[in-house]
C-alpha atoms as a PDB file:
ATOM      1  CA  UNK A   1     -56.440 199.391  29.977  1.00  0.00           C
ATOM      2  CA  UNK A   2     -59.877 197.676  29.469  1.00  0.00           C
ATOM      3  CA  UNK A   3     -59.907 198.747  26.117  1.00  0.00           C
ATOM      4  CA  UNK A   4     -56.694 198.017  25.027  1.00  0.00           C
ATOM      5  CA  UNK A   5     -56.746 194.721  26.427  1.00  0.00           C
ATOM      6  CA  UNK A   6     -60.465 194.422  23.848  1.00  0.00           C
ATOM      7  CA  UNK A   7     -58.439 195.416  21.038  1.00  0.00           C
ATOM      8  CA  UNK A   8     -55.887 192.860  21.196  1.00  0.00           C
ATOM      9  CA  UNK A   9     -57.976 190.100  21.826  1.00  0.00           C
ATOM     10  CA  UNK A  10     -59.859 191.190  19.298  1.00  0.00           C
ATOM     11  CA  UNK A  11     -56.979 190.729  16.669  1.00  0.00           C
ATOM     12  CA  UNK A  12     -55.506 187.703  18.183  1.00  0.00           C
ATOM     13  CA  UNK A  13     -58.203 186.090  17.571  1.00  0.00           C
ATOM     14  CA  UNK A  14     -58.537 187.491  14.067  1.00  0.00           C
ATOM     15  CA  UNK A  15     -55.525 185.950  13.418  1.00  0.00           C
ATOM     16  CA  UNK A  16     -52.917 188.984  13.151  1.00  0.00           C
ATOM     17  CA  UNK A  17     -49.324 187.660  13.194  1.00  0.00           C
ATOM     18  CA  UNK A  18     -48.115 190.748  14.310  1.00  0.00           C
ATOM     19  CA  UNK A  19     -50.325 191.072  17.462  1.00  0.00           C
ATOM     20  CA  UNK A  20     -49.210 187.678  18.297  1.00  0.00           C
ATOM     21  CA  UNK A  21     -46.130 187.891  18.054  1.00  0.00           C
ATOM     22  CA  UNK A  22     -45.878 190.898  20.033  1.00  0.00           C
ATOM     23  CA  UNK A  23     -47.841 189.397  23.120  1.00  0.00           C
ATOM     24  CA  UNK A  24     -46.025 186.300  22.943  1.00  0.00           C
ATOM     25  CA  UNK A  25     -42.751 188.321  23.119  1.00  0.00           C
ATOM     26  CA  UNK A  26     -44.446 189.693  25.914  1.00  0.00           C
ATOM     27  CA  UNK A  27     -45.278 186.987  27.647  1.00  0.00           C
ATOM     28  CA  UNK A  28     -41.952 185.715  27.265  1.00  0.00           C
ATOM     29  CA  UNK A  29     -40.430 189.107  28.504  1.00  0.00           C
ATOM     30  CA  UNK A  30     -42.735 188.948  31.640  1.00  0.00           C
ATOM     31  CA  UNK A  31     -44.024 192.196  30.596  1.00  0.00           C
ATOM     32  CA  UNK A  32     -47.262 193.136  33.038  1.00  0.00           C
ATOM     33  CA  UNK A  33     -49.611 193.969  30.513  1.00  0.00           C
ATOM     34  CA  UNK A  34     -49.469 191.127  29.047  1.00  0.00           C
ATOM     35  CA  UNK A  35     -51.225 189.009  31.682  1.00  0.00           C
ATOM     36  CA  UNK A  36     -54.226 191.154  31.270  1.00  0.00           C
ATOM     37  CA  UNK A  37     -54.199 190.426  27.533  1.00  0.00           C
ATOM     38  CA  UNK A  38     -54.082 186.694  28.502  1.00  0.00           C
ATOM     39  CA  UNK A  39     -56.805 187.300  30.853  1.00  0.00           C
ATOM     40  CA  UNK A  40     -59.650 188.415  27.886  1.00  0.00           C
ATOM     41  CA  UNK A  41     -58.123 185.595  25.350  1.00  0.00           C
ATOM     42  CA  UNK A  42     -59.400 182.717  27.915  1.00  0.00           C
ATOM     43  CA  UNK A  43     -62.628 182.333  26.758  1.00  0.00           C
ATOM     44  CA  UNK A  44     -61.656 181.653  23.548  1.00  0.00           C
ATOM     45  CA  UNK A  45     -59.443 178.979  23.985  1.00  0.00           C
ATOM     46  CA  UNK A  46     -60.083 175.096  24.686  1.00  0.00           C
ATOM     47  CA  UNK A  47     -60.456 174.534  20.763  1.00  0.00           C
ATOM     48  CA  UNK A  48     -56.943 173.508  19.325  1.00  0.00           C
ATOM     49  CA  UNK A  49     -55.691 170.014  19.843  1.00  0.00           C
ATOM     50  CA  UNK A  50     -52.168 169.960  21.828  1.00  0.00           C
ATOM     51  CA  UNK A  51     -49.298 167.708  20.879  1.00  0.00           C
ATOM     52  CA  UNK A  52     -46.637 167.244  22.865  1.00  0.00           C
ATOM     53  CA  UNK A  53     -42.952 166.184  21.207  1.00  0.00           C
ATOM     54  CA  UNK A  54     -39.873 165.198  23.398  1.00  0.00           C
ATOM     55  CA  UNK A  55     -37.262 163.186  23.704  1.00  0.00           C
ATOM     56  CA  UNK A  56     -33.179 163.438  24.174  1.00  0.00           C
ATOM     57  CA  UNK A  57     -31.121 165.701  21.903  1.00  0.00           C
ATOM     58  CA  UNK A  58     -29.990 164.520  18.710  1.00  0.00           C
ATOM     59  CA  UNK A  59     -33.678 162.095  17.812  1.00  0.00           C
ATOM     60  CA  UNK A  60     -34.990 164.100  15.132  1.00  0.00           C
ATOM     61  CA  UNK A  61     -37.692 166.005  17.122  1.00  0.00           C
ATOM     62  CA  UNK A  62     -37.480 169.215  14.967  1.00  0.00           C
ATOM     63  CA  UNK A  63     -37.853 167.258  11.883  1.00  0.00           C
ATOM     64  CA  UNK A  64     -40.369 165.476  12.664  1.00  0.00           C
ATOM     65  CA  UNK A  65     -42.472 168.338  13.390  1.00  0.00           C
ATOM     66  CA  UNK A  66     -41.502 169.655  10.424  1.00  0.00           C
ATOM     67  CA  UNK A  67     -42.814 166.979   8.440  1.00  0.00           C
ATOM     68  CA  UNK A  68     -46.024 166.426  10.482  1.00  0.00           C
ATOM     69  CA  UNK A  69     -46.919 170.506   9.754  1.00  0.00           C
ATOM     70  CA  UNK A  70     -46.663 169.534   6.112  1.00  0.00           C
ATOM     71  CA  UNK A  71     -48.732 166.686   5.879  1.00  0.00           C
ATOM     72  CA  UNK A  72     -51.193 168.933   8.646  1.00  0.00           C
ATOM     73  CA  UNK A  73     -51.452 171.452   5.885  1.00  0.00           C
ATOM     74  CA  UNK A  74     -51.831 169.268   3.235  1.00  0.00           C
ATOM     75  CA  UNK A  75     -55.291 168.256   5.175  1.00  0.00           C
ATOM     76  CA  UNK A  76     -55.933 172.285   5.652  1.00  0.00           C
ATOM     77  CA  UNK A  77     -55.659 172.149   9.300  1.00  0.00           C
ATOM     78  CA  UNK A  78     -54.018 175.514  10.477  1.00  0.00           C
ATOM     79  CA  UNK A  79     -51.171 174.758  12.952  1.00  0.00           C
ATOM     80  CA  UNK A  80     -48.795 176.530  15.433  1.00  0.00           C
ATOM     81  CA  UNK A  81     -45.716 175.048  16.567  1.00  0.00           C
ATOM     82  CA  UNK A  82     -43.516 176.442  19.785  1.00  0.00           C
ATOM     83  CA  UNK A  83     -40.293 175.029  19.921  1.00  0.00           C
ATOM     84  CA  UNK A  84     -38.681 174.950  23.285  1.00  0.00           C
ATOM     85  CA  UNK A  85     -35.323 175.611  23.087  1.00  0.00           C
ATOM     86  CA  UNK A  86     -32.318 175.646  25.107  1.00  0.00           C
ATOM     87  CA  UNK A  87     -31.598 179.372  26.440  1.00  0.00           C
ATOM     88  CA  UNK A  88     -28.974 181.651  25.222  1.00  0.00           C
ATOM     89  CA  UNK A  89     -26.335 182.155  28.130  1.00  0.00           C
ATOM     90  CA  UNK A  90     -25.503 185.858  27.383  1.00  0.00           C
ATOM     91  CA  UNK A  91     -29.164 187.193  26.390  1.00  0.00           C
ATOM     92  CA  UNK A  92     -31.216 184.966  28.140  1.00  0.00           C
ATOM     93  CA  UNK A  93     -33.706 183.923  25.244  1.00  0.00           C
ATOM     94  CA  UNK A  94     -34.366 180.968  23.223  1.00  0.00           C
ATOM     95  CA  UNK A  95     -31.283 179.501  20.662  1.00  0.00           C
ATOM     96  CA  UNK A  96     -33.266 179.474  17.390  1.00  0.00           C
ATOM     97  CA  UNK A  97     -32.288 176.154  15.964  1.00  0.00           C
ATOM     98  CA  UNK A  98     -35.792 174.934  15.791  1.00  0.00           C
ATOM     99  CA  UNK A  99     -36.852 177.706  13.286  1.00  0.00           C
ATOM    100  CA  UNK A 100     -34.275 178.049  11.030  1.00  0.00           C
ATOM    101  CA  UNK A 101     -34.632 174.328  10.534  1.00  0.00           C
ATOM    102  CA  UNK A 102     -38.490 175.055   9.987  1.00  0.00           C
ATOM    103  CA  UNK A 103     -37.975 177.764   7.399  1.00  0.00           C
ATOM    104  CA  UNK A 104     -40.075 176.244   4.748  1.00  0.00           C
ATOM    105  CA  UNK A 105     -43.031 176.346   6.931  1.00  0.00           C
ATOM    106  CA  UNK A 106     -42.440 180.312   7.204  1.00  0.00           C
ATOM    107  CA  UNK A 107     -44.350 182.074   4.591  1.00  0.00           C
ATOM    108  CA  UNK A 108     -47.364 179.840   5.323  1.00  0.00           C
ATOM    109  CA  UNK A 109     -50.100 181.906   6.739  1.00  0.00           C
ATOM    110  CA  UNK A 110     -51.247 179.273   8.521  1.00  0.00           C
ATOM    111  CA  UNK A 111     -48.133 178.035  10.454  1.00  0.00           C
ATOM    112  CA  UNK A 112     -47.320 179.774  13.071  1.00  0.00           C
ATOM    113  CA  UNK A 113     -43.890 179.376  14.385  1.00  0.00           C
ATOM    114  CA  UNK A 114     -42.162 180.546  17.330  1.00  0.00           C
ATOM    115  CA  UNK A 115     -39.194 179.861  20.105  1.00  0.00           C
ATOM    116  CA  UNK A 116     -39.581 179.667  23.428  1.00  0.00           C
ATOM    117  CA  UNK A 117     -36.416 179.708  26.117  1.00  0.00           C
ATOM    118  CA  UNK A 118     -36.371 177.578  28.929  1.00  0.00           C
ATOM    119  CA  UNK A 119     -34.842 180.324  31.172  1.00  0.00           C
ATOM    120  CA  UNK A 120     -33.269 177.398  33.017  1.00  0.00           C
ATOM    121  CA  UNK A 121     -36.897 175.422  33.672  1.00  0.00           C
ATOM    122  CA  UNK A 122     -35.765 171.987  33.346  1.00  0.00           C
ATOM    123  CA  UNK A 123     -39.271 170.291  33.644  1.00  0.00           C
ATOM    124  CA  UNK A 124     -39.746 171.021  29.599  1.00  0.00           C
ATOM    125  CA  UNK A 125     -42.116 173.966  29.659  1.00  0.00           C
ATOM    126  CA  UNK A 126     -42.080 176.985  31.472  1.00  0.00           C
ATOM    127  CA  UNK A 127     -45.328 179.061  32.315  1.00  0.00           C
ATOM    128  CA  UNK A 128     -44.751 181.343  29.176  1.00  0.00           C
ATOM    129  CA  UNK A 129     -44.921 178.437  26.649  1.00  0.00           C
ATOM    130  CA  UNK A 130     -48.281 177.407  28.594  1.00  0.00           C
ATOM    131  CA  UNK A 131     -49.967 180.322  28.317  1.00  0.00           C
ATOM    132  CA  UNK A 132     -48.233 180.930  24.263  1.00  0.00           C
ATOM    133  CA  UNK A 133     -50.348 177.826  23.855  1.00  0.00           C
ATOM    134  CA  UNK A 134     -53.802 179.678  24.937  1.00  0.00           C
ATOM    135  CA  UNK A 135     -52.467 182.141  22.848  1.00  0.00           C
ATOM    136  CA  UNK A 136     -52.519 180.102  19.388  1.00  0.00           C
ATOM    137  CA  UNK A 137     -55.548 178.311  20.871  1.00  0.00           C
ATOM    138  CA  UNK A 138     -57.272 181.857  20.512  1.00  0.00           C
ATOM    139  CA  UNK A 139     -55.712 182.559  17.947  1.00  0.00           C
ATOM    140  CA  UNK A 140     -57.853 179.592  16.495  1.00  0.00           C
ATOM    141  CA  UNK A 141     -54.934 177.040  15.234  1.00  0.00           C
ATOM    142  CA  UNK A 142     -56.428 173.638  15.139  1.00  0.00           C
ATOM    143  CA  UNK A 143     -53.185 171.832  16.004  1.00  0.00           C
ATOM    144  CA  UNK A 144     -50.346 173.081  18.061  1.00  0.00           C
ATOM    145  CA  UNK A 145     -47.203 171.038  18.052  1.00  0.00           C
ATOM    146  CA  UNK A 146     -44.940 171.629  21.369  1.00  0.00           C
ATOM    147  CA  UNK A 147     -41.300 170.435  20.803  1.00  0.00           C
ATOM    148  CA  UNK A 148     -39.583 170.419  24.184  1.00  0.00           C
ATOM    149  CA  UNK A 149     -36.075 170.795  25.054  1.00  0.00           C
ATOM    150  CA  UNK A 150     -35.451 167.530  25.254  1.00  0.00           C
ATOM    151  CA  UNK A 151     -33.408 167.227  29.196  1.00  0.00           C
ATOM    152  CA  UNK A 152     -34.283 163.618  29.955  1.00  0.00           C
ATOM    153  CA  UNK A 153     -36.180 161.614  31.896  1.00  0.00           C
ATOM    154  CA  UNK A 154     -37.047 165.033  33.915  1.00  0.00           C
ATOM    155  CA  UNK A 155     -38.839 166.414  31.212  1.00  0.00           C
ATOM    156  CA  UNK A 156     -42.561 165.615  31.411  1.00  0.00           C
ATOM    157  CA  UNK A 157     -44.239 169.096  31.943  1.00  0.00           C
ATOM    158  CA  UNK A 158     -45.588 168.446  28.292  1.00  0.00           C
ATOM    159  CA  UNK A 159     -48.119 165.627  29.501  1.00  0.00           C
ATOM    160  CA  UNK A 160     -49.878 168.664  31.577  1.00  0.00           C
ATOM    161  CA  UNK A 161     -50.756 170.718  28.406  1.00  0.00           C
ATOM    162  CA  UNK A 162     -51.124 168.605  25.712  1.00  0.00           C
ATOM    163  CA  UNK A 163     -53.600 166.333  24.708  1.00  0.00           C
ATOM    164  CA  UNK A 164     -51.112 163.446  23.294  1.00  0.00           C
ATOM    165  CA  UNK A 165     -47.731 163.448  23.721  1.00  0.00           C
ATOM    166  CA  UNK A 166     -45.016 161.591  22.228  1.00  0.00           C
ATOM    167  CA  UNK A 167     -42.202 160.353  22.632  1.00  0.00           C
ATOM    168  CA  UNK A 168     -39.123 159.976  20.476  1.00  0.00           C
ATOM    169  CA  UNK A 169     -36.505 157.338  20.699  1.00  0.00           C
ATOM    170  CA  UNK A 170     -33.232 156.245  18.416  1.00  0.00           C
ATOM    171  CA  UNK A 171     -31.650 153.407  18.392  1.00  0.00           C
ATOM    172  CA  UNK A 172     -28.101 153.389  19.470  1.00  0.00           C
ATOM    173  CA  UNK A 173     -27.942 156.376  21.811  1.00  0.00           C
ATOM    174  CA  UNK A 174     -29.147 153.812  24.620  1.00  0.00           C
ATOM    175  CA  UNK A 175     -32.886 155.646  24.433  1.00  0.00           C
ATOM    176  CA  UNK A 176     -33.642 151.810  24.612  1.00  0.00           C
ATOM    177  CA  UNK A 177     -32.456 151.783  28.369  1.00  0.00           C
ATOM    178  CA  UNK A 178     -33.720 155.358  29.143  1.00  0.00           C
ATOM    179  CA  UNK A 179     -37.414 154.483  27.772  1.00  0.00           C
ATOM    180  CA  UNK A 180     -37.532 151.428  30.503  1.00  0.00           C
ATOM    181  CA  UNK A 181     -37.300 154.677  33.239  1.00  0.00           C
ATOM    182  CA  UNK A 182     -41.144 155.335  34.866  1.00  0.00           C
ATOM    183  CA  UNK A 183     -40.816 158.753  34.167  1.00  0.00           C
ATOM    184  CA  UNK A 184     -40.686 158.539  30.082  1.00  0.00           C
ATOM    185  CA  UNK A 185     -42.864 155.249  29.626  1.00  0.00           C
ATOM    186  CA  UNK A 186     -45.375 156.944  31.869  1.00  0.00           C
ATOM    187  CA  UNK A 187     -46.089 160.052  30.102  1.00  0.00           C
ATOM    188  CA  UNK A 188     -46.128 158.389  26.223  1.00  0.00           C
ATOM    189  CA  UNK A 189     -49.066 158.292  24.689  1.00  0.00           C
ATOM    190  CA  UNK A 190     -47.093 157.136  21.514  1.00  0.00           C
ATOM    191  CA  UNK A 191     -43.614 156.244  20.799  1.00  0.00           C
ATOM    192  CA  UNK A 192     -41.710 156.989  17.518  1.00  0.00           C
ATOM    193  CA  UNK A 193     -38.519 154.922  16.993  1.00  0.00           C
ATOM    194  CA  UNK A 194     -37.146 157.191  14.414  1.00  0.00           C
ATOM    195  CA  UNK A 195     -34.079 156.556  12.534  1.00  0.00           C
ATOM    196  CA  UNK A 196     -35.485 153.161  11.908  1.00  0.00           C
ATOM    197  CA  UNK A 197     -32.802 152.103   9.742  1.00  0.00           C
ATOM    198  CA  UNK A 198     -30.331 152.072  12.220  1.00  0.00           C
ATOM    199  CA  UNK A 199     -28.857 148.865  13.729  1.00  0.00           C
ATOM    200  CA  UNK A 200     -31.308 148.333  16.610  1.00  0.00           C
ATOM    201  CA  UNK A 201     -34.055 149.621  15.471  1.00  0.00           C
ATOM    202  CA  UNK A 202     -36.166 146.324  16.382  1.00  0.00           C
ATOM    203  CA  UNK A 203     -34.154 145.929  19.957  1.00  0.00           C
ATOM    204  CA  UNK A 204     -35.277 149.217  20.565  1.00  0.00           C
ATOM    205  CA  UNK A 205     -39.769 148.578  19.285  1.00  0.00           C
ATOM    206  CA  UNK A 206     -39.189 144.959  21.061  1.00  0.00           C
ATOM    207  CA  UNK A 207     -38.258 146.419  24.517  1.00  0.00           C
ATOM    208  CA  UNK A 208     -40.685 149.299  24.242  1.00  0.00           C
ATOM    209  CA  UNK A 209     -43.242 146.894  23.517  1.00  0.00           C
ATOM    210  CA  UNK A 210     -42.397 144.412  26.337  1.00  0.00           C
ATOM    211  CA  UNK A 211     -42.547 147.221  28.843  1.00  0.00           C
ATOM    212  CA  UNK A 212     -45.585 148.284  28.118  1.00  0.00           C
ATOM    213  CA  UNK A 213     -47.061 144.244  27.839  1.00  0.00           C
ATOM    214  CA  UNK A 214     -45.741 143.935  31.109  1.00  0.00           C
ATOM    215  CA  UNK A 215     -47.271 147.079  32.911  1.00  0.00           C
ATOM    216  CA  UNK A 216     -50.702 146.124  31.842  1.00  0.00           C
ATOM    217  CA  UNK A 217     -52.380 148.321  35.219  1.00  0.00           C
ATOM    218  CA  UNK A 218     -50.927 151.372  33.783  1.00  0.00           C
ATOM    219  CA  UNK A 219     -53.432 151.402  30.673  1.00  0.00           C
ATOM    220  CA  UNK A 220     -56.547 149.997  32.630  1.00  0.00           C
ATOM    221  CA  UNK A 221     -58.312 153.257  30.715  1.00  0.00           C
ATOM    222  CA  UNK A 222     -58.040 151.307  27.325  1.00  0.00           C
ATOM    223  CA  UNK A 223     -55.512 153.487  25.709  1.00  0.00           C
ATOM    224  CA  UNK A 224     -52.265 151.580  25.142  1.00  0.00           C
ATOM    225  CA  UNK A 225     -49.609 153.155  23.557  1.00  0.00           C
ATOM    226  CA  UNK A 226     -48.725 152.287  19.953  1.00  0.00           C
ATOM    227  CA  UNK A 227     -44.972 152.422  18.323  1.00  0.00           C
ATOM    228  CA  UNK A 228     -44.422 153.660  15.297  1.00  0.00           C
ATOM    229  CA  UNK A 229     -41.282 153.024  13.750  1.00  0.00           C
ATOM    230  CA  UNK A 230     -39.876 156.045  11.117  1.00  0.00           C
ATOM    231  CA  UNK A 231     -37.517 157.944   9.331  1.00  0.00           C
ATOM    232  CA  UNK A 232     -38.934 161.442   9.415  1.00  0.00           C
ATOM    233  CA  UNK A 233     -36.095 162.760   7.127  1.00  0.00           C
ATOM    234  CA  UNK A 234     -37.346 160.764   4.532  1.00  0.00           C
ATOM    235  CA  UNK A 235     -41.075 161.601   5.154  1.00  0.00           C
ATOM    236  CA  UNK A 236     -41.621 157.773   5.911  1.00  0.00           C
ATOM    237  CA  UNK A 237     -43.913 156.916   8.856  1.00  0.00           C
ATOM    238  CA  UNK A 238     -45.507 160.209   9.185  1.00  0.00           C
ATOM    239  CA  UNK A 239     -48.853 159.234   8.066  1.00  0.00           C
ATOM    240  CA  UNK A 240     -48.694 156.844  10.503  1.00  0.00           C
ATOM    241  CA  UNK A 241     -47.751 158.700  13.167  1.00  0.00           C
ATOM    242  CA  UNK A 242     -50.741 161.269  12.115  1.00  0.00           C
ATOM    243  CA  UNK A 243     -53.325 158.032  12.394  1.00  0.00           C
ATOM    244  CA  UNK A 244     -51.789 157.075  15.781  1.00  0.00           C
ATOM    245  CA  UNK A 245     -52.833 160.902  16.993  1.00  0.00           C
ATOM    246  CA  UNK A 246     -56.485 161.068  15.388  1.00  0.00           C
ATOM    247  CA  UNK A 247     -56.790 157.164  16.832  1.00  0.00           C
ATOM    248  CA  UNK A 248     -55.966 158.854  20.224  1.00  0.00           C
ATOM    249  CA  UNK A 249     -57.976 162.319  20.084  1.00  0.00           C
ATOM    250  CA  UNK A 250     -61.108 159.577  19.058  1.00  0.00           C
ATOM    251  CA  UNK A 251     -59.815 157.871  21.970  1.00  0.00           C
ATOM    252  CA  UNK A 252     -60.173 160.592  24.383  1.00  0.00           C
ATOM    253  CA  UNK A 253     -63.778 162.237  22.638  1.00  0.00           C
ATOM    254  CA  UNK A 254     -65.312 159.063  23.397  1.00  0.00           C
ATOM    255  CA  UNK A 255     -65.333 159.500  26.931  1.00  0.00           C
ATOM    256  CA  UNK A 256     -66.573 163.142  28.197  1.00  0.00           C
ATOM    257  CA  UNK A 257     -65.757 162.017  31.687  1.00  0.00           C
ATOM    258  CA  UNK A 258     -61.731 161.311  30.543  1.00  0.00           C
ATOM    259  CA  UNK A 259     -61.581 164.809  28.699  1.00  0.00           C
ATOM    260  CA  UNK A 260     -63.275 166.649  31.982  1.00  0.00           C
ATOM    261  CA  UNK A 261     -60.289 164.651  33.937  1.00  0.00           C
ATOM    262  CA  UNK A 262     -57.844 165.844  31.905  1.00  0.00           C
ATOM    263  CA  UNK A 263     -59.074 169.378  31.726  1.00  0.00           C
ATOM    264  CA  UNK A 264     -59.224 169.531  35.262  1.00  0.00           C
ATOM    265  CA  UNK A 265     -55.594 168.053  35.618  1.00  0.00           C
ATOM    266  CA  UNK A 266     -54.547 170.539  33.102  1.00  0.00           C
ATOM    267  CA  UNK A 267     -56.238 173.791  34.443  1.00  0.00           C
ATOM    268  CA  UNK A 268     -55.211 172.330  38.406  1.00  0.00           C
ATOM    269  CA  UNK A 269     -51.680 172.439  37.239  1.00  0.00           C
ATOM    270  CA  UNK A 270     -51.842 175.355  35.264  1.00  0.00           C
ATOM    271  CA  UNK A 271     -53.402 177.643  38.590  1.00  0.00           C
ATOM    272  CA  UNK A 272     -50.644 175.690  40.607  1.00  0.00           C
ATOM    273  CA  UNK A 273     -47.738 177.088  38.324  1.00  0.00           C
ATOM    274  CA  UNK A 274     -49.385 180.481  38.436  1.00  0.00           C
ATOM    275  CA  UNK A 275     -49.339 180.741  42.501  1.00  0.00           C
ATOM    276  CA  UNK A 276     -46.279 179.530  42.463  1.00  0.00           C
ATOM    277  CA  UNK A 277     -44.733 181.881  40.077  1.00  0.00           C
ATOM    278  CA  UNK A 278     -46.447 184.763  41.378  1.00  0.00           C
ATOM    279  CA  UNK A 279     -45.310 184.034  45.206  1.00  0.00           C
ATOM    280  CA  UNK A 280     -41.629 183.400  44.532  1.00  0.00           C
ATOM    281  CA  UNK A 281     -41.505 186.449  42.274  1.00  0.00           C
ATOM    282  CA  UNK A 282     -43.265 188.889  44.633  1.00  0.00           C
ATOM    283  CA  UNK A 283     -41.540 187.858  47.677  1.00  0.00           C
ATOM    284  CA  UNK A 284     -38.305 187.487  46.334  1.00  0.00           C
ATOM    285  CA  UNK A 285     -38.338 190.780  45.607  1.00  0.00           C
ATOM    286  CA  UNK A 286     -39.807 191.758  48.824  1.00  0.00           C
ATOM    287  CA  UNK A 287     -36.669 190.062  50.786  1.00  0.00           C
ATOM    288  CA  UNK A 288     -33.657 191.748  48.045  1.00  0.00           C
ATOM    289  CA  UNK A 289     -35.435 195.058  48.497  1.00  0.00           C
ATOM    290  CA  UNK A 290     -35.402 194.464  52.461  1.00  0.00           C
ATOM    291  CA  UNK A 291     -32.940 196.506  54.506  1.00  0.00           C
ATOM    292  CA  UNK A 292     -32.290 192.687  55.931  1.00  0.00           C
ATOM    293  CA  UNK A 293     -30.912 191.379  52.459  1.00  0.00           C
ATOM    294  CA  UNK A 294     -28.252 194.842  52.009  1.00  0.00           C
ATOM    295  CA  UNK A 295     -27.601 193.674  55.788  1.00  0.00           C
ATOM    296  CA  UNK A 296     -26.803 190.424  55.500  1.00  0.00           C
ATOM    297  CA  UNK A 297     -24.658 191.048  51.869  1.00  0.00           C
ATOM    298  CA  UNK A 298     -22.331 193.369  53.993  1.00  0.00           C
ATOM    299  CA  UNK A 299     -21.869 190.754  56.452  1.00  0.00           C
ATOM    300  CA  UNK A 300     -20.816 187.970  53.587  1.00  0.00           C
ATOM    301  CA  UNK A 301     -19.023 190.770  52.357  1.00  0.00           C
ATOM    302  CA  UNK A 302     -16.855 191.558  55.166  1.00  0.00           C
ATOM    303  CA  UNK A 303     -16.524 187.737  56.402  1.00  0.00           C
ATOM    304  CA  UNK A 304     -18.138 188.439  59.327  1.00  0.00           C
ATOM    305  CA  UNK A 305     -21.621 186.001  58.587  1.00  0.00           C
ATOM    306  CA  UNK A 306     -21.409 183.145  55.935  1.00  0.00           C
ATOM    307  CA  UNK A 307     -24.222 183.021  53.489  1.00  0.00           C
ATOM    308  CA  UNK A 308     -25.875 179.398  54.505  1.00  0.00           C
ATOM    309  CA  UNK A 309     -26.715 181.500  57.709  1.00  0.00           C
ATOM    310  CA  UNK A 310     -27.847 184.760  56.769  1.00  0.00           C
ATOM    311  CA  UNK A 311     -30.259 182.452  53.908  1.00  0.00           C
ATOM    312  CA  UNK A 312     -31.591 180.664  57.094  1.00  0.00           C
ATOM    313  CA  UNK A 313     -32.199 184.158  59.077  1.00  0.00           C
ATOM    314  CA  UNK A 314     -33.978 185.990  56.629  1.00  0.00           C
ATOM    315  CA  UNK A 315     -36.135 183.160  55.119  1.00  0.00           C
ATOM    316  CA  UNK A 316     -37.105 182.403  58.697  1.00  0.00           C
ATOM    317  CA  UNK A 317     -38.332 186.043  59.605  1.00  0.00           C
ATOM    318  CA  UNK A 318     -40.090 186.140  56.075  1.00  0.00           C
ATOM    319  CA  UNK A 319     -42.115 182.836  57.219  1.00  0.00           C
ATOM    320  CA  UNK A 320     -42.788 184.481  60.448  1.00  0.00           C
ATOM    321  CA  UNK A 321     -43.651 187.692  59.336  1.00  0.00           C
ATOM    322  CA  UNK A 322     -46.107 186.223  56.521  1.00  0.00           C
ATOM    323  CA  UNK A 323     -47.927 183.444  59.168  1.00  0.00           C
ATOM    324  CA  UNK A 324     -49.289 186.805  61.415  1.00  0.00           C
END
């Protein structure tokens, strides 16, 4: 196992395509073996720069990452996008809209694309797409672009794994009103009106910026968010967007103590996922296994328990049972 788990590090981070596909298919699939792959990669990650796209349906996320890989490439940096995206109802992974609007990028050796499902997570990443980031991190991407879902103001899992994250707004879909929430203005470390020839447009960079003017605490670090105003279908704004990022990856080098923070934020919430994964997984299969579960079905079954009760029953004698 030892051995095999060598060999695919060992071409991951050679860059084979096909081995990394296949593990992050894995991961995806919660197939064991692939957590001891994972295990060897993580010394080689901690080099790519994460960025973090979301906003609400319909706000051009997908092309704007689209664009930004082009003008990435044009630079030679090597990037790897993962595209959250909504999960299929019947097979249970990811709806590919994100790639096939991507499709130019897809002969490029060094773009890596790939879909993740949310298998019904609805805080924007699930613990597969963080650990297909370490993957392309390994892998040795310098950028990897994470587009997210895009659920709401509930989605701000992305601020935990990537370095900057920003957020997209439109004008006209009320994203004006939804921005004003905590939850969104607090995770942006850049807005992007896009669509910036709509009506509203300005309404919509006006009341962005007073929110931020007027929550001066927030950014006592030094880092205040800028907004960029674009039209990613037309390729205008991009560059600027791409400044806004470098401005805030300078931001964040310049103080080691602000990177260790947010490593240790990121890694914190990363082991916290883990344990949590691994304990409702193990002993939710513990209790359906249980003679106790079979039990209490037959009961529902035949009308003779109700379900609220027989949930109460055997969650309290797992609790009990675990605590000795």
């Amino acid at each position: 196992m030892r051995e095999e788990r060598s060999e695919i590090a060992e071409k991951v981070t050679s860059g084979d395509i096909r081995t990394v596909a296949k593990l992050i298919r894995d991961i995806d699939d919660k197939v064991p073996e692939a957590r001891e792959s994972l295990k060897a990669l993580y010394p080689f990650t901690g080099r790519a720069y994460v960025v973090g796209i979301t906003g609400s349906p319909g706000v051009g996320k997908s092309t704007l990452v689209d664009q930004l890989v082009t003008h990435l490439r044009r630079r030679e940096q090597t990037v790897g996008i993962l595209a959250v995206d909504p999960t299929s109802p019947f097979s249970g992974g990811a709806i590919l809209g994100d790639r096939v609007r991507m499709q130019r990028h897809s002969m490029d050796e060094g773009v890596f694309i790939r879909s993740m499902a949310t298998r019904g997570h609805f805080g924007g990443l699930t613990q597969s797409t963080r650990s297909a980031i370490d993957v392309l991190d390994a892998m040795g991407k310098d950028y990897i672009l994470v587009e997210t879902v895009g659920v709401g103001q509930d989605e701000i899992d992305i601020v935990r794994s990537a370095h900057t994250t920003i957020i997209m707004l439109v004008p006209g879909m009320g994203d004006d009103i939804q921005a004003l929430k905590a939850g969104i203005l607090e995770v942006g470390d850049l807005f992007v009106v896009n669509k910036a020839d709509r009506e509203g447009a300005d309404r919509t960079v006006n009341d962005l910026r007073m929110m931020i003017e007027m929550d001066e605490n927030r950014y006592k670090d030094g880092w205040k968010p800028p907004i960029v105003t674009a039209q990613a279908v037309f390729d205008q704004g991009i560059g600027e967007i791409l400044e806004a990022i470098e401005a805030h990856r300078a931001f964040l080098r310049a103080s080691p103590e602000r990177i260790a923070a947010r490593q240790r934020e990121k890694a914190k919430n990363d082991l916290t996922e883990m344990i949590k994964d691994q304990i409702i997984t193990q002993l939710l299969a513990e209790v359906v296994n249980s003679g106790a579960f079979e039990e209490a079905l037959t009961s529902i079954m035949d009308r003779t328990l109700d379900p609220y009760t027989a949930c109460d029953s055997i969650v309290s004698k797992k609790i009990k049972s675990g605590t000795r």
